[in-house]
C-alpha atoms as a PDB file:
ATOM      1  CA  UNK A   1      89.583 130.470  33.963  1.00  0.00           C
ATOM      2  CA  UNK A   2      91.200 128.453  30.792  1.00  0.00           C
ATOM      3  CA  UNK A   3      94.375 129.054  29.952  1.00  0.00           C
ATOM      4  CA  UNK A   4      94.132 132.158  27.548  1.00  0.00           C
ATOM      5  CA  UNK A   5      91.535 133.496  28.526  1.00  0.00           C
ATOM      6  CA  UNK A   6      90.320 137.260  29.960  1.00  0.00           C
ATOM      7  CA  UNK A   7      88.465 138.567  32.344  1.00  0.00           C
ATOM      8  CA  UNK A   8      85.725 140.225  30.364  1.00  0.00           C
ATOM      9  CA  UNK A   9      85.239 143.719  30.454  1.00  0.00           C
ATOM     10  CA  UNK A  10      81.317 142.788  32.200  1.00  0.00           C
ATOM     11  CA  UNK A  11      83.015 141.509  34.835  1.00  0.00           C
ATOM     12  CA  UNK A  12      85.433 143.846  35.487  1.00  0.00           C
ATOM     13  CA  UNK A  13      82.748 146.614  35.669  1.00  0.00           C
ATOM     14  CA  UNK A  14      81.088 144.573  37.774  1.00  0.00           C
ATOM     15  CA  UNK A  15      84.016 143.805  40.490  1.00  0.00           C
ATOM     16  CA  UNK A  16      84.073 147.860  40.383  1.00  0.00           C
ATOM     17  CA  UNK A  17      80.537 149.063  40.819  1.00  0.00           C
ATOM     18  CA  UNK A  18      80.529 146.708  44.075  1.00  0.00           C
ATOM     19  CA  UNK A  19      84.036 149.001  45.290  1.00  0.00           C
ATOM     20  CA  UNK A  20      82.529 151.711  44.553  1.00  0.00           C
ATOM     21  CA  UNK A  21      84.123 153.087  41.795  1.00  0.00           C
ATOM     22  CA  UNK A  22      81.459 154.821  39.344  1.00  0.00           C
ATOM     23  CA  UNK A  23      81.501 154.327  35.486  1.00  0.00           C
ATOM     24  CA  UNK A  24      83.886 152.695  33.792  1.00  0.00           C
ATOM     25  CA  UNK A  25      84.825 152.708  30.316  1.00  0.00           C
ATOM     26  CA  UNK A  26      84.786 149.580  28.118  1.00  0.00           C
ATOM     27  CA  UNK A  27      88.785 150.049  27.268  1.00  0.00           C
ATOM     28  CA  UNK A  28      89.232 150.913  30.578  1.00  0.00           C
ATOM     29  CA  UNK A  29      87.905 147.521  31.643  1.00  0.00           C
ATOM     30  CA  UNK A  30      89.283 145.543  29.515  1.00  0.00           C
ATOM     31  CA  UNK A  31      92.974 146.672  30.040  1.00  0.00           C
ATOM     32  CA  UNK A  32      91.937 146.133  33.601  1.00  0.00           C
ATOM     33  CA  UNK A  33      90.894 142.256  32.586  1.00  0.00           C
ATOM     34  CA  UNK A  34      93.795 141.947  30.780  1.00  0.00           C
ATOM     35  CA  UNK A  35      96.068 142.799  33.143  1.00  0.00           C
ATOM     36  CA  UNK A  36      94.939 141.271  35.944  1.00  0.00           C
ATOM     37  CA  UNK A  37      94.521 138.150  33.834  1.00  0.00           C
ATOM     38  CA  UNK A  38      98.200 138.104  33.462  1.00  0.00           C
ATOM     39  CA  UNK A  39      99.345 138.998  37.157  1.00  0.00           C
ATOM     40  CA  UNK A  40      96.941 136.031  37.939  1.00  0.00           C
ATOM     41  CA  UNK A  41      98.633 133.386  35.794  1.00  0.00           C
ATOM     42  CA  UNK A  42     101.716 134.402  37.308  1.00  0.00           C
ATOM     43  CA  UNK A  43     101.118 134.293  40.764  1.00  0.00           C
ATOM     44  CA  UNK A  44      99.172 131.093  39.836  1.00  0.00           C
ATOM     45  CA  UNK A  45     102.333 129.497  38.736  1.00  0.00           C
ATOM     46  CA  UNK A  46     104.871 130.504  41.289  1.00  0.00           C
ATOM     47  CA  UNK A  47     102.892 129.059  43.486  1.00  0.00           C
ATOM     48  CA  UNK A  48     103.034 125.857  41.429  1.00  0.00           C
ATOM     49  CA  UNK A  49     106.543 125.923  41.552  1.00  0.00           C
ATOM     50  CA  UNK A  50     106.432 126.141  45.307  1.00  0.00           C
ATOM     51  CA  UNK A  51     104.056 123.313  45.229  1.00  0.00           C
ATOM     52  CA  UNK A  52     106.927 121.254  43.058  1.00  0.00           C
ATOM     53  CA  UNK A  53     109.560 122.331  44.908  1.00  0.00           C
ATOM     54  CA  UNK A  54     107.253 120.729  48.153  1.00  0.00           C
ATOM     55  CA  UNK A  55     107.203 117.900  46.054  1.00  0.00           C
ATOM     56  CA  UNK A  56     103.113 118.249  46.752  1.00  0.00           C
ATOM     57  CA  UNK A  57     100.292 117.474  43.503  1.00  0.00           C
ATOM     58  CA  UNK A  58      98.124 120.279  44.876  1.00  0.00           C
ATOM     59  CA  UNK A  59      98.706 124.147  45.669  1.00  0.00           C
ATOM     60  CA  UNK A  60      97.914 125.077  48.849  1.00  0.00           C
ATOM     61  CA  UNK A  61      97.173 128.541  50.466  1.00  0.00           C
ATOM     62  CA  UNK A  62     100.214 129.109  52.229  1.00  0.00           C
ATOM     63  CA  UNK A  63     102.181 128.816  48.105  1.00  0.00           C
ATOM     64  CA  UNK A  64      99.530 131.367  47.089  1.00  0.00           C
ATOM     65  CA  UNK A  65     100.980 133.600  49.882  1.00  0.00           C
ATOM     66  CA  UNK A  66     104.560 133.105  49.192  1.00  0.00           C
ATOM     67  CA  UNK A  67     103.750 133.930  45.580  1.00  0.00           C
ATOM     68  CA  UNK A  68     102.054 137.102  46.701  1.00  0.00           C
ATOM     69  CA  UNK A  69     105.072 137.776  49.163  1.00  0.00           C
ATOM     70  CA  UNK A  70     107.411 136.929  45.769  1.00  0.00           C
ATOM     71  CA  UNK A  71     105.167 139.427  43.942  1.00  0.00           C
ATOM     72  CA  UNK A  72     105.522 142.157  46.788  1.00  0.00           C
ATOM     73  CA  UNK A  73     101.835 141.910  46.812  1.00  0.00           C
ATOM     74  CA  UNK A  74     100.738 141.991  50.767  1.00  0.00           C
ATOM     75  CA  UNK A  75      98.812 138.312  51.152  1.00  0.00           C
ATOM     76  CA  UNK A  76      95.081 137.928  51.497  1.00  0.00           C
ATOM     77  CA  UNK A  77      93.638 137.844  54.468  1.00  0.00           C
ATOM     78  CA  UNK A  78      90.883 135.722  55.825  1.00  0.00           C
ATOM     79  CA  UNK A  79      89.752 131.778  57.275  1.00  0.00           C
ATOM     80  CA  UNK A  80      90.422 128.815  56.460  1.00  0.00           C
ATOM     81  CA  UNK A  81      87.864 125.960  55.944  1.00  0.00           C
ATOM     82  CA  UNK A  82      87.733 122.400  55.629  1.00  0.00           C
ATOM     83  CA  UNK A  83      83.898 122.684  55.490  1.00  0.00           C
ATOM     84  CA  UNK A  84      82.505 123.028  52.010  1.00  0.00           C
ATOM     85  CA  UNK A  85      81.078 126.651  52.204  1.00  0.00           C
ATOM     86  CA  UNK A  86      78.231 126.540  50.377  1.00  0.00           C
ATOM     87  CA  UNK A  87      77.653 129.340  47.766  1.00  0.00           C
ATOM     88  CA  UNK A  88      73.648 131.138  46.494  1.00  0.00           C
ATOM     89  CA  UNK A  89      73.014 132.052  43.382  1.00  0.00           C
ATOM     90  CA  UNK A  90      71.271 135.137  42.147  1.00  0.00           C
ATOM     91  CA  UNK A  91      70.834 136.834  39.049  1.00  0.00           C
ATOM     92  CA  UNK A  92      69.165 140.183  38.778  1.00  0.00           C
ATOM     93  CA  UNK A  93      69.500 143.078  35.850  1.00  0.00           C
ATOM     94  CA  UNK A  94      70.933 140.655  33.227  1.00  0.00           C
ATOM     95  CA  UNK A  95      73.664 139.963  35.883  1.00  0.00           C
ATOM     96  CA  UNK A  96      74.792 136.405  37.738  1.00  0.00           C
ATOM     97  CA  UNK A  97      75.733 136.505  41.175  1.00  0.00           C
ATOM     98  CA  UNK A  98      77.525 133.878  43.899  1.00  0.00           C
ATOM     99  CA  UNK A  99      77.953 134.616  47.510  1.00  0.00           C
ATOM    100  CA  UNK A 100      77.435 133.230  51.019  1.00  0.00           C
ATOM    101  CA  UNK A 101      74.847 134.024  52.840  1.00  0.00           C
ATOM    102  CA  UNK A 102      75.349 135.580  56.314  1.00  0.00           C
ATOM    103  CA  UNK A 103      73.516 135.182  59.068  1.00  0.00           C
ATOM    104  CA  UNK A 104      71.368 138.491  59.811  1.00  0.00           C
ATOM    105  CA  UNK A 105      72.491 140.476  63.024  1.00  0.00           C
ATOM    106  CA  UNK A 106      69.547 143.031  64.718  1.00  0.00           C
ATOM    107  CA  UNK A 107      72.221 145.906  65.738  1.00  0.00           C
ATOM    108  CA  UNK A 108      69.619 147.041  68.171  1.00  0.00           C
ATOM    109  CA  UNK A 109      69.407 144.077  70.353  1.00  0.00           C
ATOM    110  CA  UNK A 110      73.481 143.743  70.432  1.00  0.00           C
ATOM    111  CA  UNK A 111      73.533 147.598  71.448  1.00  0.00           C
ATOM    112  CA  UNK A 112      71.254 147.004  74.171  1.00  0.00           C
ATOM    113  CA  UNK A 113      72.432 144.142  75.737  1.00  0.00           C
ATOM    114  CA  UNK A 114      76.176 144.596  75.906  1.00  0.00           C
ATOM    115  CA  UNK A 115      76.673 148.409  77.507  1.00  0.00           C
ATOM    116  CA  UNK A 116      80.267 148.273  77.034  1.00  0.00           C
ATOM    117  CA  UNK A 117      81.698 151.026  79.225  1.00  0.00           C
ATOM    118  CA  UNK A 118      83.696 153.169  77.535  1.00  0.00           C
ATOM    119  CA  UNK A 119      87.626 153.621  78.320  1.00  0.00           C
ATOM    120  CA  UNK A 120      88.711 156.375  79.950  1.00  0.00           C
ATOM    121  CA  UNK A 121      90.819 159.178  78.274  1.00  0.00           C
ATOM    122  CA  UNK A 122      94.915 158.086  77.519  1.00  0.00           C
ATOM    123  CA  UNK A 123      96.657 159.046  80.744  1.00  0.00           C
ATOM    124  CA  UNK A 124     100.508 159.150  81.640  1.00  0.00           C
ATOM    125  CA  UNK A 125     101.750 159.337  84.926  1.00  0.00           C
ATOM    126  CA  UNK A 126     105.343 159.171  85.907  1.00  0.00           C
ATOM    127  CA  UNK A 127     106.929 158.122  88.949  1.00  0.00           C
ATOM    128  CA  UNK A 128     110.682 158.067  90.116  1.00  0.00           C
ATOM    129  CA  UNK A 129     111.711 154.924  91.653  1.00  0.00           C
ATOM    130  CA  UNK A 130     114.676 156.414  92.884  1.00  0.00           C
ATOM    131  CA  UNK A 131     115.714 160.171  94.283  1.00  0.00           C
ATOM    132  CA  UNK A 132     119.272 160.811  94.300  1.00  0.00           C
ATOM    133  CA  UNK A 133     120.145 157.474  95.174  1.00  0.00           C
ATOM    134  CA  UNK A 134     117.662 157.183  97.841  1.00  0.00           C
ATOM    135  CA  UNK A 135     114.318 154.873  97.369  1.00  0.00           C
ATOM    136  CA  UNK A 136     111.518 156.663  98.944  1.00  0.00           C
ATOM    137  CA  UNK A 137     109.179 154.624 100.789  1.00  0.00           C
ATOM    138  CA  UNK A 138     105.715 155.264  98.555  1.00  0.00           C
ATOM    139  CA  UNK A 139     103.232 152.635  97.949  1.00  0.00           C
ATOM    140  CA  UNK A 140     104.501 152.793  94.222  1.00  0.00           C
ATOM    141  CA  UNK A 141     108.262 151.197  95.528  1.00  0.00           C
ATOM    142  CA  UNK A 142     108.424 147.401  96.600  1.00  0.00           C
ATOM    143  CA  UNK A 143     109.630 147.563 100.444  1.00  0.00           C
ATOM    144  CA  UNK A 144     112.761 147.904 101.643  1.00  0.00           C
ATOM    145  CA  UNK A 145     114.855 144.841 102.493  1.00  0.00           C
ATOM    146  CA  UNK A 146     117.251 144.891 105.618  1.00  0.00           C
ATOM    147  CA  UNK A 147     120.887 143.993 104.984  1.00  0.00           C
ATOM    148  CA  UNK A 148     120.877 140.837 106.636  1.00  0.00           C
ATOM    149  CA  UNK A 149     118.153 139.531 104.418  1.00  0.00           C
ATOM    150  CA  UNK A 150     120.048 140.965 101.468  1.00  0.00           C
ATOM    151  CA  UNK A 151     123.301 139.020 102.422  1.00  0.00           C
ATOM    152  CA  UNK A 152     121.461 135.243 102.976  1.00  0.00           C
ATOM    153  CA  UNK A 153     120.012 135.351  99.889  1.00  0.00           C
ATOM    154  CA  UNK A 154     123.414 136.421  98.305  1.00  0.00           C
ATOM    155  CA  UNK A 155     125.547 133.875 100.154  1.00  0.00           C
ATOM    156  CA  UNK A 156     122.616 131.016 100.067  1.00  0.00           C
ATOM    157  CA  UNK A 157     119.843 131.453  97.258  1.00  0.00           C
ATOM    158  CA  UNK A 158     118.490 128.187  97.966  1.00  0.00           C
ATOM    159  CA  UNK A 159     116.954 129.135 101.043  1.00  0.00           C
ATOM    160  CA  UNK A 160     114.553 131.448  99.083  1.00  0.00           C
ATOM    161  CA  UNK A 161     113.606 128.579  97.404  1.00  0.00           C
ATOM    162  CA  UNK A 162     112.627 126.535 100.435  1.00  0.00           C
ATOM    163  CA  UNK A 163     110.228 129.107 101.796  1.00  0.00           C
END
């Protein structure tokens, strides 16, 4: 994108057909390019000043993120490379296309091989440790100790330590 320019309105009704959202008019889309052409260039250069206040030459993710977190703008999600990622190109219906291609994935043999047993139902169970002052001696409570136990190890600790 050079500086000045738009998204064009193509584009833009592009980006939403793939979301899902149906027909949209050609003012409607280019507002849309507009706009987001200007929220762009202005997340683009806070996170050039971040990059100069780093004292770095390039921008990295993490200023793209604080520019987003500037914006109030909840930062992008996803991985991080130092592999190029290499990108297809298709064109179809007057349209130009670039996207990665994924690996294909046979849902059928991934269902059949990993029987993943299902969790049971959310239960609660409650349990009093102690009844009116009184431990009761249920598999649930650690064991009673005796009082002579009790006292070493509050008079001399480090002979716990020795056993």
């Amino acid at each position: 994108m050079l500086y000045g320019s738009v998204y064009s309105a193509e584009s833009i009704k592009v980006i939403a057909e793939s979301i899902g959202v149906g027909t949209l008019s050609d003012d409607a889309a280019k507002e849309l390019g507009e706009d987001i052409s200007i929220k762009l260039k202005r997340i683009v250069q806070d996170a050039a000043k971040f990059s100069n206040h780093a004292k770095r030459q390039k921008i990295l993710i993490s200023d793209i993120d604080m520019s987003l977190k500037l914006r109030n703008v909840e930062p992008q999600y996803g991985f991080v490379s130092k592999d190029n990622i290499p990108f297809r190109f298709a064109t179809g219906g007057g349209r130009e296309l670039h996207f990665t291609e994924d690996k294909e994935i046979d849902l059928s043999e991934i269902t059949a091989n990993n029987a993943v047993k299902i969790p049971l139902d959310t239960t609660l169970r409650s349990h009093w440790f102690v009844v009116e002052g009184i431990q009761p001696t249920v598999p649930e409570n650690p064991p009673p100790l005796s009082k002579d136990s009790q006292f070493v190890d509050s008079v001399n600790p480090v002979i716990k330590l020795d056993q």
